[in-house]
Protein backbone atom coordinates (compact mmCIF):
# COMPACT_ATOMS: atom_id res chain seq x y z
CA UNK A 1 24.72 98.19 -124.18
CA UNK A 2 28.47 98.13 -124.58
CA UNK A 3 30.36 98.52 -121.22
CA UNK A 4 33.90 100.03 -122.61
CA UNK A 5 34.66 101.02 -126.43
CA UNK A 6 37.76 102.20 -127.83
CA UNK A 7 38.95 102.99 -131.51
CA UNK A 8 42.31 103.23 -132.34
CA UNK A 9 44.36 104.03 -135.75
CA UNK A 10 48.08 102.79 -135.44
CA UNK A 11 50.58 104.06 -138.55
CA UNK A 12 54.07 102.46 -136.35
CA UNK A 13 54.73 98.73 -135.52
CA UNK A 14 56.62 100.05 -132.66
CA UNK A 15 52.45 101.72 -131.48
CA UNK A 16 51.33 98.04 -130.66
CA UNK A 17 52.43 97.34 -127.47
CA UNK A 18 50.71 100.55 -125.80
CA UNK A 19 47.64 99.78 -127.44
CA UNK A 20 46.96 96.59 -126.85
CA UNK A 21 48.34 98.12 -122.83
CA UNK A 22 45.83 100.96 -123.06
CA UNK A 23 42.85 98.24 -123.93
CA UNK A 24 43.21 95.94 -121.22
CA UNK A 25 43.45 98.34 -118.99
CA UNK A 26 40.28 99.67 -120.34
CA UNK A 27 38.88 96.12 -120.58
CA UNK A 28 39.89 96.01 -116.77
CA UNK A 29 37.72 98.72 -115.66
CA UNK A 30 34.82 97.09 -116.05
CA UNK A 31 36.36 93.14 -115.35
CA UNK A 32 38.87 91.30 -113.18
CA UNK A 33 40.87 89.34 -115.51
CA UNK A 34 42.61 86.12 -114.52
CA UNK A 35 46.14 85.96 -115.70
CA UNK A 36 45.33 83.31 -118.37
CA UNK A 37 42.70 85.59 -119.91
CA UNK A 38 45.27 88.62 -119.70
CA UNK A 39 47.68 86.53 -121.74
CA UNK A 40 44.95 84.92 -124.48
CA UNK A 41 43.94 88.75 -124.89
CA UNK A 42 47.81 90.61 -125.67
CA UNK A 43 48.44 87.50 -127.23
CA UNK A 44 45.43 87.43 -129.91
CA UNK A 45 45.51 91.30 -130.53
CA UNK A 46 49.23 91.25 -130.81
CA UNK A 47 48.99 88.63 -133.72
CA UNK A 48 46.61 90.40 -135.38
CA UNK A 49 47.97 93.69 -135.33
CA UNK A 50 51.46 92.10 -136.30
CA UNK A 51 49.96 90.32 -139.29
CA UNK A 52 48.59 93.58 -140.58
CA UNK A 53 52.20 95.60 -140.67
CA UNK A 54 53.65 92.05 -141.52
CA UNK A 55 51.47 91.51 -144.41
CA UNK A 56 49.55 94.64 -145.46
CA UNK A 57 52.59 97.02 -145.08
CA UNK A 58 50.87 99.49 -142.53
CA UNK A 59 52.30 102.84 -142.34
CA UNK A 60 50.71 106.68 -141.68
CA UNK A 61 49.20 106.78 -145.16
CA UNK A 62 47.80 103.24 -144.85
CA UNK A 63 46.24 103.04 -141.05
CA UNK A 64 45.31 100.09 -139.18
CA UNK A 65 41.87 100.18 -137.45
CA UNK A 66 41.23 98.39 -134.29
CA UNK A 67 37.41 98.69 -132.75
CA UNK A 68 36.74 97.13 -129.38
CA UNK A 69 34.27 96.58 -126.85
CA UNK A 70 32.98 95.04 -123.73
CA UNK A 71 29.82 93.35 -123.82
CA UNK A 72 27.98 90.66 -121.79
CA UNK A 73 30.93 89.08 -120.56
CA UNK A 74 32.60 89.36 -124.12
CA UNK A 75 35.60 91.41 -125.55
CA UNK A 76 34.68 92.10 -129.45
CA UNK A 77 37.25 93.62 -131.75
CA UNK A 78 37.86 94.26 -135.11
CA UNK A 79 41.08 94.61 -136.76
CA UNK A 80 41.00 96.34 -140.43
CA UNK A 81 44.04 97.16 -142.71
CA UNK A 82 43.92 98.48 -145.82
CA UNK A 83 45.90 95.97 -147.61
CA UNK A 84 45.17 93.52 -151.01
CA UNK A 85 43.76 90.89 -148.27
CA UNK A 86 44.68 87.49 -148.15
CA UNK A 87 42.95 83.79 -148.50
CA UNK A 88 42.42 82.78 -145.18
CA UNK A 89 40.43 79.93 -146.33
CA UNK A 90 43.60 78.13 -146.79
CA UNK A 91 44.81 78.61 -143.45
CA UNK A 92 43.63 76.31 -140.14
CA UNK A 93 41.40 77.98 -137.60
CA UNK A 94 39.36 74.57 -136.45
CA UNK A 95 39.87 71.94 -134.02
CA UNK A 96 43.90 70.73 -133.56
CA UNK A 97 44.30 67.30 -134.61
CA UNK A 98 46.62 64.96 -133.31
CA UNK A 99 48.80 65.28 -135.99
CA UNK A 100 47.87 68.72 -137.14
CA UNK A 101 51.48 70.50 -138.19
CA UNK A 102 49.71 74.10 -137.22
CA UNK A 103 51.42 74.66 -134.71
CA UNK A 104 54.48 74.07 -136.64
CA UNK A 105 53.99 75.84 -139.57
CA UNK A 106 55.88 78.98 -140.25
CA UNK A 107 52.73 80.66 -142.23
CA UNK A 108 49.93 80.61 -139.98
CA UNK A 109 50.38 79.49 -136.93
CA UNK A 110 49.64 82.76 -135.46
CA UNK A 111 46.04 83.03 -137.05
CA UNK A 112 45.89 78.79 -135.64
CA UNK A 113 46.58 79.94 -131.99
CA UNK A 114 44.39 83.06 -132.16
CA UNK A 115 41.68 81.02 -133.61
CA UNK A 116 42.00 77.99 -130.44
CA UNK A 117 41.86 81.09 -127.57
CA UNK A 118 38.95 82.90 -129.07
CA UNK A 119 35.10 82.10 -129.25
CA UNK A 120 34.81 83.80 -132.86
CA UNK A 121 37.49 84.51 -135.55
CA UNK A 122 35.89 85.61 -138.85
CA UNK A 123 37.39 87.06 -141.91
CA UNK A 124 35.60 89.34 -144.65
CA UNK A 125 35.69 87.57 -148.14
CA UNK A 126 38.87 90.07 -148.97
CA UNK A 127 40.90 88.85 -145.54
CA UNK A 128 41.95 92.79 -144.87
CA UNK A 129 39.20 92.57 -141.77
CA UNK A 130 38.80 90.45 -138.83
CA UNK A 131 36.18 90.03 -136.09
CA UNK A 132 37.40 88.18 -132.97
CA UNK A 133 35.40 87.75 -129.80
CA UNK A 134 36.88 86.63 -126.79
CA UNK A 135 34.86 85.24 -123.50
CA UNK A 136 35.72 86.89 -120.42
């Protein structure tokens, strides 16, 4: 049994910051969260939620969806626009290499450092929704 849900529909850019706010605190009513934890968290939702007004043009007609919950010691979320998608085949969410230019790549590097602090980061086949599990 889930521990905290939220749903949220955000139509402004400028929305983000408040709720990703509003769901840690949420998050934190039910677990202490280390600093490090706090910062994977804003940091992975942030990206996300950027991506979609970034990429799939977001706006009051054109909603993005965030679901989230607590569960055994887990924070699950998904993030769903209602843009054309993208191929995030091409982009790297697996182990860094020692020469692996990810992190210095202007086109996904976000989705690369989201991808290293969570446990699961998986697309739909379109790319317009994304389920990411963190460990708490």
């Amino acid at each position: 049994m889930s521990e905290f849900l939220c749903k949220y529909n955000i139509t402004d850019i400028d929305e983000i910051k408040a709720v990703v706010e509003d769901l840690l605190r949420g998050v934190k009513t039910s677990r202490a969260l280390s600093e490090e934890k706090d910062f994977q968290i804003k940091l992975v939702i942030n990206e996300l939620l950027v991506n979609c007004f970034k990429h799939a043009h977001a706006d009051e007609e054109h909603p993005v969806h965030i679901d989230a919950k607590v569960e055994d010691d887990q924070l699950s979320f998904t993030v769903e626009d209602m843009g054309e998608g993208f191929e995030h085949e091409s982009y790297n969410t697996g182990e860094m290499e020692d020469d692996d230019e990810s992190l210095f790549s202007e086109k996904g590097r976000g989705l690369f450092l989201a991808s290293q602090m969570t446990s699961t980061l998986e697309f739909n086949p379109k790319g317009n929704r994304v389920l990411a599990k963190i460990d708490l």
